[in-house]
PDB file of N, CA and C in Angstrom:
ATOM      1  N   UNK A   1      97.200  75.160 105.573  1.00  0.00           N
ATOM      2  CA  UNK A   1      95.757  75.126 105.370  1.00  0.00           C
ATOM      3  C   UNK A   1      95.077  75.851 106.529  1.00  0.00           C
ATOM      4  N   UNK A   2      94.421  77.168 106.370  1.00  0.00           N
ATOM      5  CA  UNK A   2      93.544  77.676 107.040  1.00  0.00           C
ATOM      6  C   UNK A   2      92.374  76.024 108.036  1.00  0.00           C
ATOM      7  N   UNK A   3      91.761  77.010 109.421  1.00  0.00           N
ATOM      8  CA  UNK A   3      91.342  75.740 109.897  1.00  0.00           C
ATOM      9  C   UNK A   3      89.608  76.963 110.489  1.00  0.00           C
ATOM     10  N   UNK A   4      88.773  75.621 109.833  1.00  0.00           N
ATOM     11  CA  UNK A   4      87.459  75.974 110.620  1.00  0.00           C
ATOM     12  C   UNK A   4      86.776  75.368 112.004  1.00  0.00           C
ATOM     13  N   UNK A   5      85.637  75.352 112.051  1.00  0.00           N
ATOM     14  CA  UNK A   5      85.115  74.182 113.406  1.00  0.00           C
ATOM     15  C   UNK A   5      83.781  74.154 112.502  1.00  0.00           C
ATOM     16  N   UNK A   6      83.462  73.008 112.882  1.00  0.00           N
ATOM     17  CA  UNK A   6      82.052  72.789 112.617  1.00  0.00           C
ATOM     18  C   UNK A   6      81.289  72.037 113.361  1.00  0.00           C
ATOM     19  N   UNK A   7      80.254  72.202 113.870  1.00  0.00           N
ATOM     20  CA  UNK A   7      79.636  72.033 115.185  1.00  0.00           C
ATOM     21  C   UNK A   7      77.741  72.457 114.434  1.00  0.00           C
ATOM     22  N   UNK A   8      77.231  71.945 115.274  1.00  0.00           N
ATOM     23  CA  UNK A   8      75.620  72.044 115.945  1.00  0.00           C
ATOM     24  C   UNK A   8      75.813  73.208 117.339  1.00  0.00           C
ATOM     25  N   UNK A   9      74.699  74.165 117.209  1.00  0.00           N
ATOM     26  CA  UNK A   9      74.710  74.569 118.025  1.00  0.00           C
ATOM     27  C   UNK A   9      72.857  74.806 118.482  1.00  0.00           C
ATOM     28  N   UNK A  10      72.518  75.288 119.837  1.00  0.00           N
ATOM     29  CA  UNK A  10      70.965  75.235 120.408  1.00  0.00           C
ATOM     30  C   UNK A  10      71.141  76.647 121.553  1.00  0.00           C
ATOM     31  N   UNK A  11      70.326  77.643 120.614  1.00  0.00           N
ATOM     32  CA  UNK A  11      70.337  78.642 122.049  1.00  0.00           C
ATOM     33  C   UNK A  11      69.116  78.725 122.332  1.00  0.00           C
ATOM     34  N   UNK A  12      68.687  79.471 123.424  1.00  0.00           N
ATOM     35  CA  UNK A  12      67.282  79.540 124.179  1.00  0.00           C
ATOM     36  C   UNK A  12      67.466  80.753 124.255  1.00  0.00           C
ATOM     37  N   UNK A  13      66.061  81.675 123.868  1.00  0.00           N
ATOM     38  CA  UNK A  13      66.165  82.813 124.726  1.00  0.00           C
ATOM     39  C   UNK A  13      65.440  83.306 125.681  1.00  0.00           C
ATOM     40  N   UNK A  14      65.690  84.053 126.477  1.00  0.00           N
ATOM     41  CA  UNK A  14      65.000  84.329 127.851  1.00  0.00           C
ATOM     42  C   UNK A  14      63.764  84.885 128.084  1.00  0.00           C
ATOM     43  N   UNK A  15      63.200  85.322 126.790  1.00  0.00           N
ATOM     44  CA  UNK A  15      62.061  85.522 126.834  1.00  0.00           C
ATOM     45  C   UNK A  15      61.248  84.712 125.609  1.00  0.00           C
ATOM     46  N   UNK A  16      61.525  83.619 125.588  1.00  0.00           N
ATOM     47  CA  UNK A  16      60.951  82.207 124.621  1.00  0.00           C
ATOM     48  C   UNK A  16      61.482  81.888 123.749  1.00  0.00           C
ATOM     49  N   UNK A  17      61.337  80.623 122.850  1.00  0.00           N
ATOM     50  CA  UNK A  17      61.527  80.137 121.959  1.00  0.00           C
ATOM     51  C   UNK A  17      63.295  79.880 122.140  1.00  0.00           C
ATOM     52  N   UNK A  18      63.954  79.659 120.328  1.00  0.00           N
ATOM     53  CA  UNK A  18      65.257  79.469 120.388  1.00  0.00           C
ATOM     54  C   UNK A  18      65.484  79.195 119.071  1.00  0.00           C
ATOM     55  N   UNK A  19      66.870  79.324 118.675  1.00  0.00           N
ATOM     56  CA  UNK A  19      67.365  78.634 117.308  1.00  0.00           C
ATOM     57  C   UNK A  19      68.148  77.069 117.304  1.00  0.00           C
ATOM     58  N   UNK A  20      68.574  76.914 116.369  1.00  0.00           N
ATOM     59  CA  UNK A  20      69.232  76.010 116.200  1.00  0.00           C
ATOM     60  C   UNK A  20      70.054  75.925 114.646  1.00  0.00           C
ATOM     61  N   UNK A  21      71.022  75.016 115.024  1.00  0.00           N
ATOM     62  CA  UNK A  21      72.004  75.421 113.464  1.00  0.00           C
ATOM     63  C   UNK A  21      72.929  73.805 113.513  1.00  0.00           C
ATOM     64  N   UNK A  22      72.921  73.500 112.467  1.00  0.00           N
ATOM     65  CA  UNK A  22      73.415  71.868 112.286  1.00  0.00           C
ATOM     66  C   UNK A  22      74.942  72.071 111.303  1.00  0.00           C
ATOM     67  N   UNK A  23      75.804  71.999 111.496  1.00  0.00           N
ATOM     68  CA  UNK A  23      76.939  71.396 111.002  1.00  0.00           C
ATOM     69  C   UNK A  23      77.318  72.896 110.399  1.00  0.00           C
ATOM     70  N   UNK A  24      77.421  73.817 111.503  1.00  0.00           N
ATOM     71  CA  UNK A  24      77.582  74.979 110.714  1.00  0.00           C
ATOM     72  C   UNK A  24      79.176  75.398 110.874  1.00  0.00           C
ATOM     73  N   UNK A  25      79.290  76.088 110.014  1.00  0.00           N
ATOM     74  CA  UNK A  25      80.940  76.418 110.048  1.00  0.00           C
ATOM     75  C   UNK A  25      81.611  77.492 110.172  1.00  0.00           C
ATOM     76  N   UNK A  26      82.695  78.033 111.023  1.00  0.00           N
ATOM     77  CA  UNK A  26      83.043  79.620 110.510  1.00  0.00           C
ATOM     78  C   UNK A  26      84.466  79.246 110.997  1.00  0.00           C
ATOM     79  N   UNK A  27      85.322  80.378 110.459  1.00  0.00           N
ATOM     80  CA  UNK A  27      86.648  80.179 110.388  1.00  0.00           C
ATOM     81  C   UNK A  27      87.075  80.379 112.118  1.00  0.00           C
ATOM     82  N   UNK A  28      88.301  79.998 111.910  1.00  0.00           N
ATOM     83  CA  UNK A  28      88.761  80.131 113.648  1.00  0.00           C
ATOM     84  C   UNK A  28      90.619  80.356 112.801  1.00  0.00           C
ATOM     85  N   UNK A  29      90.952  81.451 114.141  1.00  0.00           N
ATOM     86  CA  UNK A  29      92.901  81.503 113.829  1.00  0.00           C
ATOM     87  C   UNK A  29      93.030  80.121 115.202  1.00  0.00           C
ATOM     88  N   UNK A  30      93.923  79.848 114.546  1.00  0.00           N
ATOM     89  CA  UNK A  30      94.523  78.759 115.651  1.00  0.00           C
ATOM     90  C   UNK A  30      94.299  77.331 115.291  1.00  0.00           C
ATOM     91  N   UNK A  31      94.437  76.369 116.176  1.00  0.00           N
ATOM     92  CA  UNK A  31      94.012  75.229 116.319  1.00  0.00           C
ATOM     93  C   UNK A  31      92.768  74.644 116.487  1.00  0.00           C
ATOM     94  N   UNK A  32      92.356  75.327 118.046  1.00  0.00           N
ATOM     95  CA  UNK A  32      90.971  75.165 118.608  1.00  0.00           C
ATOM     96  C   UNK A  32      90.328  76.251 118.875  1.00  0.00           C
ATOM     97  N   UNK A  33      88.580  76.566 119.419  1.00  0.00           N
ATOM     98  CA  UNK A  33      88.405  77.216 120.246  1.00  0.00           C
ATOM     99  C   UNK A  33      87.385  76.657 121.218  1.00  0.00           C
ATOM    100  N   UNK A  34      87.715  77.233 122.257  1.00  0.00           N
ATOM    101  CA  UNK A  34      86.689  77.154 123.402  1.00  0.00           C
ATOM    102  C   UNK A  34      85.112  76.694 123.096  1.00  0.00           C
ATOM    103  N   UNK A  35      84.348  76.063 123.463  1.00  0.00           N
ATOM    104  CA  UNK A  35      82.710  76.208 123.605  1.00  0.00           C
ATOM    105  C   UNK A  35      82.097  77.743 123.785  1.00  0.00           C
ATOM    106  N   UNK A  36      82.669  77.898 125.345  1.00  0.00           N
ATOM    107  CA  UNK A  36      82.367  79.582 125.765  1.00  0.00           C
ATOM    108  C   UNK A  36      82.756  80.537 124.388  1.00  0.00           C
ATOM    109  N   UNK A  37      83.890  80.342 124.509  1.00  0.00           N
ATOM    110  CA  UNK A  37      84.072  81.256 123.163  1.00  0.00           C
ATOM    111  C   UNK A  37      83.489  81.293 121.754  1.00  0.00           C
ATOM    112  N   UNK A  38      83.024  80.271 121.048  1.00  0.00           N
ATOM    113  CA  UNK A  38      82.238  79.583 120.323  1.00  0.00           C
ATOM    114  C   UNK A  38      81.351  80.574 120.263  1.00  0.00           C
ATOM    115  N   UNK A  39      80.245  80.239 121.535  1.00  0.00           N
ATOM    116  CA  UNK A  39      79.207  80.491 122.027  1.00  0.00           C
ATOM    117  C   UNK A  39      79.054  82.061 121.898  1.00  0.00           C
ATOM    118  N   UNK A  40      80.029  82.845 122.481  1.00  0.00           N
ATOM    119  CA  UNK A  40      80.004  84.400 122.388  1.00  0.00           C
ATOM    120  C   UNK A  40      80.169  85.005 121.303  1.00  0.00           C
ATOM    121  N   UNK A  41      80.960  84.542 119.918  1.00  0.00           N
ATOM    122  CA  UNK A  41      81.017  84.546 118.335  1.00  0.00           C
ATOM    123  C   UNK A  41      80.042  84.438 118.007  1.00  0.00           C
ATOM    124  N   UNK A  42      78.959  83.284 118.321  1.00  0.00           N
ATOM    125  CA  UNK A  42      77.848  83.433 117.547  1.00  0.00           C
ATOM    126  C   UNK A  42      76.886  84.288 117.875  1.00  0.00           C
ATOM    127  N   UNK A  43      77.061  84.785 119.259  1.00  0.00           N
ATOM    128  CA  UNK A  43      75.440  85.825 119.595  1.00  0.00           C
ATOM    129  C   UNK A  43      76.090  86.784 119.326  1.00  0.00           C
ATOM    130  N   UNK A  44      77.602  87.433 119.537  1.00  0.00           N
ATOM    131  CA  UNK A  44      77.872  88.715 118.362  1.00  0.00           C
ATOM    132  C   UNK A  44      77.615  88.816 117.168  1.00  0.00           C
ATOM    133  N   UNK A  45      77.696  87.961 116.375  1.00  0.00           N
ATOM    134  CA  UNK A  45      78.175  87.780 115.013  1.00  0.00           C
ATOM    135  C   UNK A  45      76.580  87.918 114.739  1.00  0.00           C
ATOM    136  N   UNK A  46      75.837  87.438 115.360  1.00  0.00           N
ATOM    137  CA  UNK A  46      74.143  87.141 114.536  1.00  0.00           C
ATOM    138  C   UNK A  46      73.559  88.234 115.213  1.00  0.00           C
ATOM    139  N   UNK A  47      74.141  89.518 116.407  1.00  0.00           N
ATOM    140  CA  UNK A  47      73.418  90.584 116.837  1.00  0.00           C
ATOM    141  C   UNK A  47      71.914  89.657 117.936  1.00  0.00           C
ATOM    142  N   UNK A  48      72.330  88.543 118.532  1.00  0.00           N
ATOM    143  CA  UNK A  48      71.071  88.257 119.181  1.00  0.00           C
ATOM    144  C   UNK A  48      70.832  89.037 120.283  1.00  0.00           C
ATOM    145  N   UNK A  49      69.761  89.116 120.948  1.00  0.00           N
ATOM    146  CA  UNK A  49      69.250  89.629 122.101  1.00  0.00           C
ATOM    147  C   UNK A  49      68.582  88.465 123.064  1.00  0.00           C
ATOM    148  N   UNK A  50      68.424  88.904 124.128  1.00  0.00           N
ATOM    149  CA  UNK A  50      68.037  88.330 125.278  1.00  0.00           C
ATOM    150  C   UNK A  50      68.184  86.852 125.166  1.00  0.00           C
ATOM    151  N   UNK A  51      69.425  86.469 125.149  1.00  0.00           N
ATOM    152  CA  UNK A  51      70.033  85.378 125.020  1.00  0.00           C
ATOM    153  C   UNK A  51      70.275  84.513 126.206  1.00  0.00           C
ATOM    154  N   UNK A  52      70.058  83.614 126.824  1.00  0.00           N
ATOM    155  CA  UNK A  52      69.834  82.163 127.936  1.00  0.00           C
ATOM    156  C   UNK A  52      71.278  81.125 127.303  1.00  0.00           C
ATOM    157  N   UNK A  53      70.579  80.358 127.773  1.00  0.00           N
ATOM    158  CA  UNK A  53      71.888  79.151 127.120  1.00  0.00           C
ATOM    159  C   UNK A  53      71.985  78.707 126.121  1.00  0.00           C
ATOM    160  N   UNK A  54      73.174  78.539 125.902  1.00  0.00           N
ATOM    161  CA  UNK A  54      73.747  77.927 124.385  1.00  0.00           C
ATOM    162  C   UNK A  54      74.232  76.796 124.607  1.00  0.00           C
ATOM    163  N   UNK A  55      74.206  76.023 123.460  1.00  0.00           N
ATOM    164  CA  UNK A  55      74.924  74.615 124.139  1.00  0.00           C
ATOM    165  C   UNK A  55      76.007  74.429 122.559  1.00  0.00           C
ATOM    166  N   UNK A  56      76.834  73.540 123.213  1.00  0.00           N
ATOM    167  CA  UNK A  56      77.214  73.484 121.298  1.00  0.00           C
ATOM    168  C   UNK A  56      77.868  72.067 121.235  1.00  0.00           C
ATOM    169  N   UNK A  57      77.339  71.082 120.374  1.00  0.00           N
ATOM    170  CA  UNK A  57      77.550  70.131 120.084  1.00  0.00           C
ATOM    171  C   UNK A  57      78.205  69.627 118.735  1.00  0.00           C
ATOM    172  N   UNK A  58      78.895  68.759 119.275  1.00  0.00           N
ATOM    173  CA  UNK A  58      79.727  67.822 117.719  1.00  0.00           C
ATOM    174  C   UNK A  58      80.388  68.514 117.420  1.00  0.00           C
ATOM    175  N   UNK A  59      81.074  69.136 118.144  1.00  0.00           N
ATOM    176  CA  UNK A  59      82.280  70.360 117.693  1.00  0.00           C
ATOM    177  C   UNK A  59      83.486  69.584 116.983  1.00  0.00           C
ATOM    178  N   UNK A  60      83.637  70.062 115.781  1.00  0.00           N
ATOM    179  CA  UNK A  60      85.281  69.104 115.510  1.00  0.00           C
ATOM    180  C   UNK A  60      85.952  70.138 114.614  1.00  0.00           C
ATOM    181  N   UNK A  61      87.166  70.084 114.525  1.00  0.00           N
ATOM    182  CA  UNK A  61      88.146  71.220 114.027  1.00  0.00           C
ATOM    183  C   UNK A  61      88.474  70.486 112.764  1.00  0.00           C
ATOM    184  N   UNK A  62      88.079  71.118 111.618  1.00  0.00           N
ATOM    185  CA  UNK A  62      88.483  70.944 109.947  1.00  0.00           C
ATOM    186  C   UNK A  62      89.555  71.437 109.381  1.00  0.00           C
ATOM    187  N   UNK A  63      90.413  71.612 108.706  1.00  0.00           N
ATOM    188  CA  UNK A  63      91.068  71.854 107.764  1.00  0.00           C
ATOM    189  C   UNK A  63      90.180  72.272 106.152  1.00  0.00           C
ATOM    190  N   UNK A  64      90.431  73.693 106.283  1.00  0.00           N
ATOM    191  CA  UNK A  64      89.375  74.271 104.900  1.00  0.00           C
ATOM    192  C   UNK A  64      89.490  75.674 104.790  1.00  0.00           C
ATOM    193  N   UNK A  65      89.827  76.106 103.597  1.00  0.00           N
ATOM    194  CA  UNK A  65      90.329  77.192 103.762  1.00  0.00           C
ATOM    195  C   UNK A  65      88.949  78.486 104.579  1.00  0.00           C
ATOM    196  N   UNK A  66      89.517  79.612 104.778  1.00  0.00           N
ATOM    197  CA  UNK A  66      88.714  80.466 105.505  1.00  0.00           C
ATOM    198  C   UNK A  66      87.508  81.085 104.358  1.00  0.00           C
ATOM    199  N   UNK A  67      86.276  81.328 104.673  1.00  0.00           N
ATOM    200  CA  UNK A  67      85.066  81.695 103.635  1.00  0.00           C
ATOM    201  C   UNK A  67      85.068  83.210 103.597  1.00  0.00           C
ATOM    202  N   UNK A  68      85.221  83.933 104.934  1.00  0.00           N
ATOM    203  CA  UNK A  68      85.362  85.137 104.902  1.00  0.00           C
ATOM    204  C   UNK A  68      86.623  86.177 104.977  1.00  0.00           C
ATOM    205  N   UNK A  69      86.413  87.181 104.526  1.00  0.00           N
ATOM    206  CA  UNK A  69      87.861  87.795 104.329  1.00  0.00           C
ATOM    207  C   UNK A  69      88.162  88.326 105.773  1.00  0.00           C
ATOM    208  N   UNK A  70      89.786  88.530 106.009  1.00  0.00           N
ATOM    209  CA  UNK A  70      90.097  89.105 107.169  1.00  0.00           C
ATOM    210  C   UNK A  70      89.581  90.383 107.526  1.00  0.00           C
ATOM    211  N   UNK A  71      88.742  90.671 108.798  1.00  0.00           N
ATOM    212  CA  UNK A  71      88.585  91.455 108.914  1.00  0.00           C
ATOM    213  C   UNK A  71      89.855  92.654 109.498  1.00  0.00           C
ATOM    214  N   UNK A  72      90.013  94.212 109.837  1.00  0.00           N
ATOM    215  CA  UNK A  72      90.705  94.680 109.900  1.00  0.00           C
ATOM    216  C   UNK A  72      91.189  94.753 111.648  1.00  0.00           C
ATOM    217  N   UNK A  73      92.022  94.952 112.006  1.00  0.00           N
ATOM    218  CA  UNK A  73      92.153  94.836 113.369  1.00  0.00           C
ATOM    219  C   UNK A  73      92.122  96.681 114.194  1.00  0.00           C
ATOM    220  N   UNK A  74      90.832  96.359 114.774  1.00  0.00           N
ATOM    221  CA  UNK A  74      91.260  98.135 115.446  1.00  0.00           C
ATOM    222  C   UNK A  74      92.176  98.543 116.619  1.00  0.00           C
TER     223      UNK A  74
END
């Protein structure tokens, strides 16, 4: 069984305001991952800018298959 994480996450950005995202999910290879790492997936993945702190909460590792297809390796 493919494995996801699903977690809350809260970023701030450095020139105001911030998002937030509740019980959100994306695939992971492995077992676990990092917070830090977490954290750097999502401001790539969403293209953010002027990004401050992230925090990421209620992190727990699921069993579910993967939503998106493999991407290609360069």
């Amino acid at each position: 069984m493919d494995k996801r994480v699903q977690f809350d996450f809260e970023i701030e950005f450095t020139n105001g305001g911030g998002i937030q995202g509740q019980e959100f999910r994306l695939d992971i290879n492995g077992d676990d991952i990092s917070d830090e790492e977490l954290a750097s997936y999502i401001v790539e993945d969403m293209r953010l800018l002027m990004v401050g702190k992230v925090r990421i909460l209620n992190k727990k590792i699921i069993n579910e298959q993967h939503k998106r297809r493999p991407t290609e390796q360069k």
